[in-house]
PDB file of N, CA and C in Angstrom:
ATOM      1  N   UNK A   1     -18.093 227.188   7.673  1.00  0.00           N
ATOM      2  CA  UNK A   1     -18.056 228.635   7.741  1.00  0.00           C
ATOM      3  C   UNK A   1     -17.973 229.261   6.349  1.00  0.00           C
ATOM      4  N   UNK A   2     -17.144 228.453   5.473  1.00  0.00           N
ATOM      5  CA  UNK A   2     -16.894 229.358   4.162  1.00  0.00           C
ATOM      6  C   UNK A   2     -18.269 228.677   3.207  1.00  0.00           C
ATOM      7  N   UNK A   3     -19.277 227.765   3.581  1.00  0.00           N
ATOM      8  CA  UNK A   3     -20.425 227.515   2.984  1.00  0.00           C
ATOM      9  C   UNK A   3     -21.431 228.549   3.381  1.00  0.00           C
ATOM     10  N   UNK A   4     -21.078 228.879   4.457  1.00  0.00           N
ATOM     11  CA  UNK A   4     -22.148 229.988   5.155  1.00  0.00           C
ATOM     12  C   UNK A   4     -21.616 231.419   4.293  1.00  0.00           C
ATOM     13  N   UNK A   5     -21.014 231.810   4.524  1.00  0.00           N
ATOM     14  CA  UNK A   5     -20.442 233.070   3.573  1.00  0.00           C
ATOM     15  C   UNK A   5     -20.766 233.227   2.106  1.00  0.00           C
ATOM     16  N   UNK A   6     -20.793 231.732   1.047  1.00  0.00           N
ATOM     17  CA  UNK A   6     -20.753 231.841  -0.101  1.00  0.00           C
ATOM     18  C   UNK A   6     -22.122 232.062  -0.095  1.00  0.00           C
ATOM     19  N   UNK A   7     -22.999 230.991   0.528  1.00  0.00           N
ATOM     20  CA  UNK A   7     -24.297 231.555   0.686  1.00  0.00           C
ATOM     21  C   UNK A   7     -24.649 232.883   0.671  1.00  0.00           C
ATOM     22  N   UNK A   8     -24.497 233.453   1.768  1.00  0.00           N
ATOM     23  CA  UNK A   8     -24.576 234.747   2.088  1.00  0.00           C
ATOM     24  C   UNK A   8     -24.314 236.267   1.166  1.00  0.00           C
ATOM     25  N   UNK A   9     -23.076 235.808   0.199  1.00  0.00           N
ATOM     26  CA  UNK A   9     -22.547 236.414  -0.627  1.00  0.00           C
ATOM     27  C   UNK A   9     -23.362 235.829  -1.710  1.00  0.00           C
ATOM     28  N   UNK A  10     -23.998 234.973  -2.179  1.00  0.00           N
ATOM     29  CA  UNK A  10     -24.697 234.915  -3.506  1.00  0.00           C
ATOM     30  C   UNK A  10     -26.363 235.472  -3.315  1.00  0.00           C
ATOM     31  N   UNK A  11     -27.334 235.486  -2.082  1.00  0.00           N
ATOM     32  CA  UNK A  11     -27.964 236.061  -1.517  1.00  0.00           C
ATOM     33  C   UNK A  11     -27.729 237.671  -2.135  1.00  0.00           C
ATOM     34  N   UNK A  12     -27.200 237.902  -1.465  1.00  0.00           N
ATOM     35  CA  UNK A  12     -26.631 239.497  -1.518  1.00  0.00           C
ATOM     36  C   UNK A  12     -26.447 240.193  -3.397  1.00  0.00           C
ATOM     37  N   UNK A  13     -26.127 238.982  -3.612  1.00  0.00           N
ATOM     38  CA  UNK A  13     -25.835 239.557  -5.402  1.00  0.00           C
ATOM     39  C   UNK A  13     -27.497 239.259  -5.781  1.00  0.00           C
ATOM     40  N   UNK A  14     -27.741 238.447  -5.732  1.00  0.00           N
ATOM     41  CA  UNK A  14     -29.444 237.957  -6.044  1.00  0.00           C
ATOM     42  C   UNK A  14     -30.328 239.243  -5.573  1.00  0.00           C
ATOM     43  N   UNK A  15     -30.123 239.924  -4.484  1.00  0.00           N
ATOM     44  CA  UNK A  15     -30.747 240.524  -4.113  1.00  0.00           C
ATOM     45  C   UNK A  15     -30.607 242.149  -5.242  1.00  0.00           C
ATOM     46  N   UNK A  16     -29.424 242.213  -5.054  1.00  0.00           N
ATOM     47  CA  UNK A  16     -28.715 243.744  -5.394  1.00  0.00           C
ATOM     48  C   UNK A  16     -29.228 243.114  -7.166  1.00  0.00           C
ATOM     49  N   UNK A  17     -29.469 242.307  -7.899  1.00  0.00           N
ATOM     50  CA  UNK A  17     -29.894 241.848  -9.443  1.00  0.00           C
ATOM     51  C   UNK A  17     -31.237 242.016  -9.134  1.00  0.00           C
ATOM     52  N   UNK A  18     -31.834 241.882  -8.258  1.00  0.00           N
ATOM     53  CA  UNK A  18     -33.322 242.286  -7.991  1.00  0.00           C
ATOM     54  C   UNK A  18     -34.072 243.638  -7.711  1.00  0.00           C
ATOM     55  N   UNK A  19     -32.663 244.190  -7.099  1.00  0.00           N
ATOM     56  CA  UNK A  19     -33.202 245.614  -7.073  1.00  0.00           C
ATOM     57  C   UNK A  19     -33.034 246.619  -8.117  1.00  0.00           C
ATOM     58  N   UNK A  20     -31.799 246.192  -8.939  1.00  0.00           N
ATOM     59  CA  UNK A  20     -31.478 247.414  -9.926  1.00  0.00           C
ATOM     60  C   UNK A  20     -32.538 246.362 -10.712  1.00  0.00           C
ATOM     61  N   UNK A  21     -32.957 245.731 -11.074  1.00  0.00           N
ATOM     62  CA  UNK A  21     -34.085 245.457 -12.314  1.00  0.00           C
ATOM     63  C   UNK A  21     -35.589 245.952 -11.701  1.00  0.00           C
ATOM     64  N   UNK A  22     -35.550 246.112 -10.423  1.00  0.00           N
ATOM     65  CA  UNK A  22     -36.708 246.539  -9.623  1.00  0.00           C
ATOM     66  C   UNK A  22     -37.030 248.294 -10.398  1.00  0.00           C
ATOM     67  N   UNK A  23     -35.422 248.914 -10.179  1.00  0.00           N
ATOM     68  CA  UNK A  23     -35.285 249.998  -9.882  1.00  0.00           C
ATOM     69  C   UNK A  23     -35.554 250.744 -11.663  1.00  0.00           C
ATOM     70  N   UNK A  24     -34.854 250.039 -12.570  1.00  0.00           N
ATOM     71  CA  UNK A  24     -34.537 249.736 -14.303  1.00  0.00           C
ATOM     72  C   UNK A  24     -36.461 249.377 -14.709  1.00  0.00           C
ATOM     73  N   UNK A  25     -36.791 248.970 -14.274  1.00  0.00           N
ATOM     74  CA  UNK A  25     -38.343 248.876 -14.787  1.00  0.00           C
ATOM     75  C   UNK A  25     -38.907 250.287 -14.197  1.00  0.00           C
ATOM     76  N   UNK A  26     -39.282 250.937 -13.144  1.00  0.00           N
ATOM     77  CA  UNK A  26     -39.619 251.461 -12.408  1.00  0.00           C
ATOM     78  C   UNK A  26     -39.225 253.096 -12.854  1.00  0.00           C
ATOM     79  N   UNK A  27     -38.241 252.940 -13.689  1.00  0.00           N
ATOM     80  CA  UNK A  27     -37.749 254.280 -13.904  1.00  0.00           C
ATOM     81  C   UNK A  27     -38.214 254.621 -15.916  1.00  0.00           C
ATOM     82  N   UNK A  28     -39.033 255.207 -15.905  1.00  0.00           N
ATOM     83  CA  UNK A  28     -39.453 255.976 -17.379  1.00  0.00           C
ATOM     84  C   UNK A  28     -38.052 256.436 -18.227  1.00  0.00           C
ATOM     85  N   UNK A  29     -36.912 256.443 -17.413  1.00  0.00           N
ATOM     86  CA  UNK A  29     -35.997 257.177 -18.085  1.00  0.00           C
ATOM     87  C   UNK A  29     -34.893 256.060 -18.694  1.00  0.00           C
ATOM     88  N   UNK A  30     -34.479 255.826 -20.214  1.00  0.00           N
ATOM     89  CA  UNK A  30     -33.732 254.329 -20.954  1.00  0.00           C
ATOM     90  C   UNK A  30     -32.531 254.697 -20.277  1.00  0.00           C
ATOM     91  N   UNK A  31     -32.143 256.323 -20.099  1.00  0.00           N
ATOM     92  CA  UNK A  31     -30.162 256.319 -19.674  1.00  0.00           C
ATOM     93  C   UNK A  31     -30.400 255.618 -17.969  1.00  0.00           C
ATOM     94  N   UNK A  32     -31.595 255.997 -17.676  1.00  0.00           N
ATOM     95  CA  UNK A  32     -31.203 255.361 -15.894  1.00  0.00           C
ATOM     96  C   UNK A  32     -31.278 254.095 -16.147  1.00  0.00           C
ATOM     97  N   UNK A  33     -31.938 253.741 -16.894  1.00  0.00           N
ATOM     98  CA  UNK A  33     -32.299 251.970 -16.642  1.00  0.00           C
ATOM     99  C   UNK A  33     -30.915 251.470 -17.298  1.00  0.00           C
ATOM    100  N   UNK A  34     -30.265 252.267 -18.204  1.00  0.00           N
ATOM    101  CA  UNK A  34     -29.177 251.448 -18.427  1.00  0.00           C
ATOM    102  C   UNK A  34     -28.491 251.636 -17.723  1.00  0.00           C
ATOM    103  N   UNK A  35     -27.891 252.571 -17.159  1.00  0.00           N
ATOM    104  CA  UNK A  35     -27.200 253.041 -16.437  1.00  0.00           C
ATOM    105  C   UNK A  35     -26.931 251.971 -14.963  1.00  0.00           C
ATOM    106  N   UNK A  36     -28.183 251.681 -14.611  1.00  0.00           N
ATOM    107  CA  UNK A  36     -28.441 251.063 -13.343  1.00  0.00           C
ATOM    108  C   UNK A  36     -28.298 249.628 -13.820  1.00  0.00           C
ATOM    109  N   UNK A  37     -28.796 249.015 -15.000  1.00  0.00           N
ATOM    110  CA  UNK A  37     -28.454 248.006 -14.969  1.00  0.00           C
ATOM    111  C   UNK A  37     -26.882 247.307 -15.447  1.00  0.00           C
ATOM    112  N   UNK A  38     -26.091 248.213 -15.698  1.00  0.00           N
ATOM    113  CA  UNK A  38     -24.806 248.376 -16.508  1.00  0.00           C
ATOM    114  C   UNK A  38     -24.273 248.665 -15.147  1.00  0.00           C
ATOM    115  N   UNK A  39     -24.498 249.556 -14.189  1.00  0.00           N
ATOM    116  CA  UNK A  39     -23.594 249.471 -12.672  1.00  0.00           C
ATOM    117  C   UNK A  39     -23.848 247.703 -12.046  1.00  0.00           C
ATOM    118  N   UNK A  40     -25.124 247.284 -12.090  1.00  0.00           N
ATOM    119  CA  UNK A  40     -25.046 246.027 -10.902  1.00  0.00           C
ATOM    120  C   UNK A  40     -24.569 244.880 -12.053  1.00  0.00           C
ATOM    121  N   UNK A  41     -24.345 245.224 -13.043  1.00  0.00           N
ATOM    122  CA  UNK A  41     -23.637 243.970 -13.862  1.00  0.00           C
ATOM    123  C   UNK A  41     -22.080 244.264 -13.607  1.00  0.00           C
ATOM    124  N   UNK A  42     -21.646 245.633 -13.774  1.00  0.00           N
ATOM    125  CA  UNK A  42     -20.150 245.487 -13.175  1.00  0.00           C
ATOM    126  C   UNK A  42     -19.722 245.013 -12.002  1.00  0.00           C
ATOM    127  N   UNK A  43     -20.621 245.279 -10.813  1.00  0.00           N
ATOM    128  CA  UNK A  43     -20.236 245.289  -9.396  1.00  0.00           C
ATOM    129  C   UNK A  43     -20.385 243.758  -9.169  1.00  0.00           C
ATOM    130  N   UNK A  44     -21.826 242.944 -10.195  1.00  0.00           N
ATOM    131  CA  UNK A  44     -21.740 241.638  -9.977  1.00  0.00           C
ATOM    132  C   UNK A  44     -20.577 240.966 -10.567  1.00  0.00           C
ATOM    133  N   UNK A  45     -20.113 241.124 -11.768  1.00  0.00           N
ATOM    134  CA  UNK A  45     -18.738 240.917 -12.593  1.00  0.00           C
ATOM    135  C   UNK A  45     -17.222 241.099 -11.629  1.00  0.00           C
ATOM    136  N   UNK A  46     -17.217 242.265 -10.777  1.00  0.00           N
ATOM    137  CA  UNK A  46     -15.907 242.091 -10.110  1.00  0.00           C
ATOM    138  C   UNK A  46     -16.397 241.036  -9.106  1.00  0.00           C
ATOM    139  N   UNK A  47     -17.768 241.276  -8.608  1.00  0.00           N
ATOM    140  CA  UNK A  47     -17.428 239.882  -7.672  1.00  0.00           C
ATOM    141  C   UNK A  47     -17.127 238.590  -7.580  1.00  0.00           C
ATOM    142  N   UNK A  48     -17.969 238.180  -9.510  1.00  0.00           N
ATOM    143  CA  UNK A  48     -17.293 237.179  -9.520  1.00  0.00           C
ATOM    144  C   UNK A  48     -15.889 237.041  -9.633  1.00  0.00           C
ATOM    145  N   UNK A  49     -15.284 237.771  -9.956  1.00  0.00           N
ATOM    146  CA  UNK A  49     -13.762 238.052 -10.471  1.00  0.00           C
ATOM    147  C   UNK A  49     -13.057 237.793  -8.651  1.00  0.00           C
ATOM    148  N   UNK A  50     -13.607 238.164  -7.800  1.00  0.00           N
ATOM    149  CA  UNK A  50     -13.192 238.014  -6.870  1.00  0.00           C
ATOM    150  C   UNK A  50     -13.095 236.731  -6.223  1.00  0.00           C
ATOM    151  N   UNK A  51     -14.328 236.001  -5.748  1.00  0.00           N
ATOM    152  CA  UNK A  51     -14.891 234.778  -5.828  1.00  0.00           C
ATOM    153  C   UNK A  51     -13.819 233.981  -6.319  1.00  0.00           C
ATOM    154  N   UNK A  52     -13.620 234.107  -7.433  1.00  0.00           N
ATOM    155  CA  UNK A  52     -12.605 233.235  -8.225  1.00  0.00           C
ATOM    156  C   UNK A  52     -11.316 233.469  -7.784  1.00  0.00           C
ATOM    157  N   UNK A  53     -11.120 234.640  -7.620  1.00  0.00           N
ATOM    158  CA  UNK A  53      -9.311 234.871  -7.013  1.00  0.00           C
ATOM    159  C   UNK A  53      -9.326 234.321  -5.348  1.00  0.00           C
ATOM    160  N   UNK A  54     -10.489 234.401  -4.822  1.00  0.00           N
ATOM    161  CA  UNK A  54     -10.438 233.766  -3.375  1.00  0.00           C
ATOM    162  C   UNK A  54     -10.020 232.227  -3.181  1.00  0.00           C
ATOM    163  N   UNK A  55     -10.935 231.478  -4.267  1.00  0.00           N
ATOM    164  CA  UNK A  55     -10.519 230.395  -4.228  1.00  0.00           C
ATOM    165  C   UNK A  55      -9.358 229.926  -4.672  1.00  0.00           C
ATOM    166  N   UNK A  56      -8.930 230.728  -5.566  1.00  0.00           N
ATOM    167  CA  UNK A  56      -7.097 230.586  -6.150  1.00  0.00           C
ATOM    168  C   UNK A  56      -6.469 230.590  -4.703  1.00  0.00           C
ATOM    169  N   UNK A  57      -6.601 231.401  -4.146  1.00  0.00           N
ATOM    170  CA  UNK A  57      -6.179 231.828  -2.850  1.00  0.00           C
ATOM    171  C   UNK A  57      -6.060 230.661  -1.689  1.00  0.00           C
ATOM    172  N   UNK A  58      -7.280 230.111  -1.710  1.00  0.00           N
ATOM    173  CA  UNK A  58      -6.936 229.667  -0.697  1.00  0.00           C
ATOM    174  C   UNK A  58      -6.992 228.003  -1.098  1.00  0.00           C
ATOM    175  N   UNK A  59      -6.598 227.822  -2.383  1.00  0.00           N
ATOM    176  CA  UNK A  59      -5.576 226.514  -2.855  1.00  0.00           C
ATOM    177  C   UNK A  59      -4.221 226.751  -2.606  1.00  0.00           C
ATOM    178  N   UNK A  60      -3.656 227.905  -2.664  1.00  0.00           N
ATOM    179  CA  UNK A  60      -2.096 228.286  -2.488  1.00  0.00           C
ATOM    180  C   UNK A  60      -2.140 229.284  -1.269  1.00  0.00           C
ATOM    181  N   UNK A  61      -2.429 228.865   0.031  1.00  0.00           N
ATOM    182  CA  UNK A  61      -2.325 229.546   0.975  1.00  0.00           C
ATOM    183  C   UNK A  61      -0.858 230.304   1.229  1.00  0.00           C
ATOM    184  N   UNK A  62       0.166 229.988   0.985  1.00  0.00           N
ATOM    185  CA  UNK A  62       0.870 230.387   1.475  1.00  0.00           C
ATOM    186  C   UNK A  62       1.730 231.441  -0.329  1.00  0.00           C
ATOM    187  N   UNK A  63       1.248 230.945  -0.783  1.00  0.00           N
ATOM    188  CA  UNK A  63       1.495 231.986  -2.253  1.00  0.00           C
ATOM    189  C   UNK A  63       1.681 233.667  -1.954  1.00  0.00           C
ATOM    190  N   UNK A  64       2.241 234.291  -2.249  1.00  0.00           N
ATOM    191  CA  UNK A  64       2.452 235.673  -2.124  1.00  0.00           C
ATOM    192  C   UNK A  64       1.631 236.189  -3.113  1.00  0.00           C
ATOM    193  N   UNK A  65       1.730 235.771  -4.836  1.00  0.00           N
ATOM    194  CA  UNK A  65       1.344 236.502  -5.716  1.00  0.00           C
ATOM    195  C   UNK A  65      -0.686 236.132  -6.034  1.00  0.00           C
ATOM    196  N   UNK A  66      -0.891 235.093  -5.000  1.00  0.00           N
ATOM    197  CA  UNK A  66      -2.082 234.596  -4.840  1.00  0.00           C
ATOM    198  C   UNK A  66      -2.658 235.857  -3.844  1.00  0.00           C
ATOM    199  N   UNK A  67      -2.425 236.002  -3.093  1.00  0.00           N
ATOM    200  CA  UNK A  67      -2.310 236.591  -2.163  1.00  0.00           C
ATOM    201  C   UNK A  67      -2.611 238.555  -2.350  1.00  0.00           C
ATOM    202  N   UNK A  68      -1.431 238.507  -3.294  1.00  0.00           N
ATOM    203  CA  UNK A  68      -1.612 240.058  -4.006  1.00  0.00           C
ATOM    204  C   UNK A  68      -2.410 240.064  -4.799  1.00  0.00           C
ATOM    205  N   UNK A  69      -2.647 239.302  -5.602  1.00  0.00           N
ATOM    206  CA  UNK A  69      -3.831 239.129  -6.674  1.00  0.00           C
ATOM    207  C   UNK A  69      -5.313 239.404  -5.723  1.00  0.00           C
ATOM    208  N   UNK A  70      -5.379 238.582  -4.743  1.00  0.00           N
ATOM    209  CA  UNK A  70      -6.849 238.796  -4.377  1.00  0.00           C
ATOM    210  C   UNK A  70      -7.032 240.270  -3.805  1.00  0.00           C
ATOM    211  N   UNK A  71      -6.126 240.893  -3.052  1.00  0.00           N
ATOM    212  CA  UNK A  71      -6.109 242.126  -2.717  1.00  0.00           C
ATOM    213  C   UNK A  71      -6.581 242.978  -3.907  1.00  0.00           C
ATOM    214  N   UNK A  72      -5.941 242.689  -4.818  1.00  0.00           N
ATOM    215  CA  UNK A  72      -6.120 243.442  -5.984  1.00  0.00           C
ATOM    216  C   UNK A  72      -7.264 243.996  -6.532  1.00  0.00           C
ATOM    217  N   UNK A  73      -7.820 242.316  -6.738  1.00  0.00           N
ATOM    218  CA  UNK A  73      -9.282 242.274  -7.236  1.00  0.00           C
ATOM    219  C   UNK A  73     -10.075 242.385  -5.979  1.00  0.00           C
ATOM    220  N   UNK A  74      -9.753 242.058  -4.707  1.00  0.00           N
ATOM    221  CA  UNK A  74     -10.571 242.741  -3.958  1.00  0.00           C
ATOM    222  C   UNK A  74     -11.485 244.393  -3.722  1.00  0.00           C
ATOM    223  N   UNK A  75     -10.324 245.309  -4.135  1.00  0.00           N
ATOM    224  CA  UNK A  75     -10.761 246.582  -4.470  1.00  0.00           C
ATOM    225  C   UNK A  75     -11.779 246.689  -5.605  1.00  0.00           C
ATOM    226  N   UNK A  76     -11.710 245.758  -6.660  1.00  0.00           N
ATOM    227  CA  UNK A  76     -13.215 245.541  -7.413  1.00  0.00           C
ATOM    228  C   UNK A  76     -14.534 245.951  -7.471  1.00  0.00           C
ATOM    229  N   UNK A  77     -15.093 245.070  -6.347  1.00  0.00           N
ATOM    230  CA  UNK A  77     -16.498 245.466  -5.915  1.00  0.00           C
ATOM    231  C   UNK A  77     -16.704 246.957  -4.879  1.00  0.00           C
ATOM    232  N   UNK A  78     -15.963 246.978  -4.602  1.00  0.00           N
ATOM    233  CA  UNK A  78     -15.878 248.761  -3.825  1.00  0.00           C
ATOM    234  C   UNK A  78     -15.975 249.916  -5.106  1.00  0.00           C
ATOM    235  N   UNK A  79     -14.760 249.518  -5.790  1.00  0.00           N
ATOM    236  CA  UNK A  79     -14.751 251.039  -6.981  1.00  0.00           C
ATOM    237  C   UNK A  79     -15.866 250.584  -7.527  1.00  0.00           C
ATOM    238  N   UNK A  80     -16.201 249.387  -8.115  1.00  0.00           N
ATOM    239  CA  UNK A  80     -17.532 249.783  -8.985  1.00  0.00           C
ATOM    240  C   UNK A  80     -19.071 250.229  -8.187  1.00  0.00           C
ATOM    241  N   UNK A  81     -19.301 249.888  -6.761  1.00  0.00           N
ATOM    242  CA  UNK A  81     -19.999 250.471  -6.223  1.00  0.00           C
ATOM    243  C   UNK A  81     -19.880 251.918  -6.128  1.00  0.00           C
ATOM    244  N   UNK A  82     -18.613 252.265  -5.576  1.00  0.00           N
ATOM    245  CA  UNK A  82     -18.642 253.971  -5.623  1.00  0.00           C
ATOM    246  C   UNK A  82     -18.960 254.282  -6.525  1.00  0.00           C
TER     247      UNK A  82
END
């Protein structure tokens, strides 16, 4: 199950790196293209940041501060999308 997910979740980043460079070529304007490509490098950056706190996580299942940590960095990929 958690092979199916990582899959799924690296898919999803592959995709979203395909579209803002889709979107970054496509646009005549240098502030959008940076702009756009400087958002899907953050949003890909917290995820890895996340990714990584998941698996901390679930080496120390029963950890509290494992636990708060991923919450933490969970909010990550949300704020940098908004």
């Amino acid at each position: 199950m958690a092979g199916i997910a990582a899959r799924e979740v690296a898919q999803a980043l592959r995709s979203l790196s395909q579209a803002a460079r889709g979107v970054a070529a496509n646009s005549s304007d240098p502030q959008v293209q940076n702009a756009m490509l400087e958002c899907a490098s953050d949003v890909m950056d917290k995820a890895n940041n996340l990714i990584e706190e998941a698996r901390k996580a679930v080496a120390k299942p029963g950890d509290p501060d494992s636990q708060q940590r991923l919450v933490q960095v969970g909010l990550g990929p949300w704020v940098a999308v908004g």
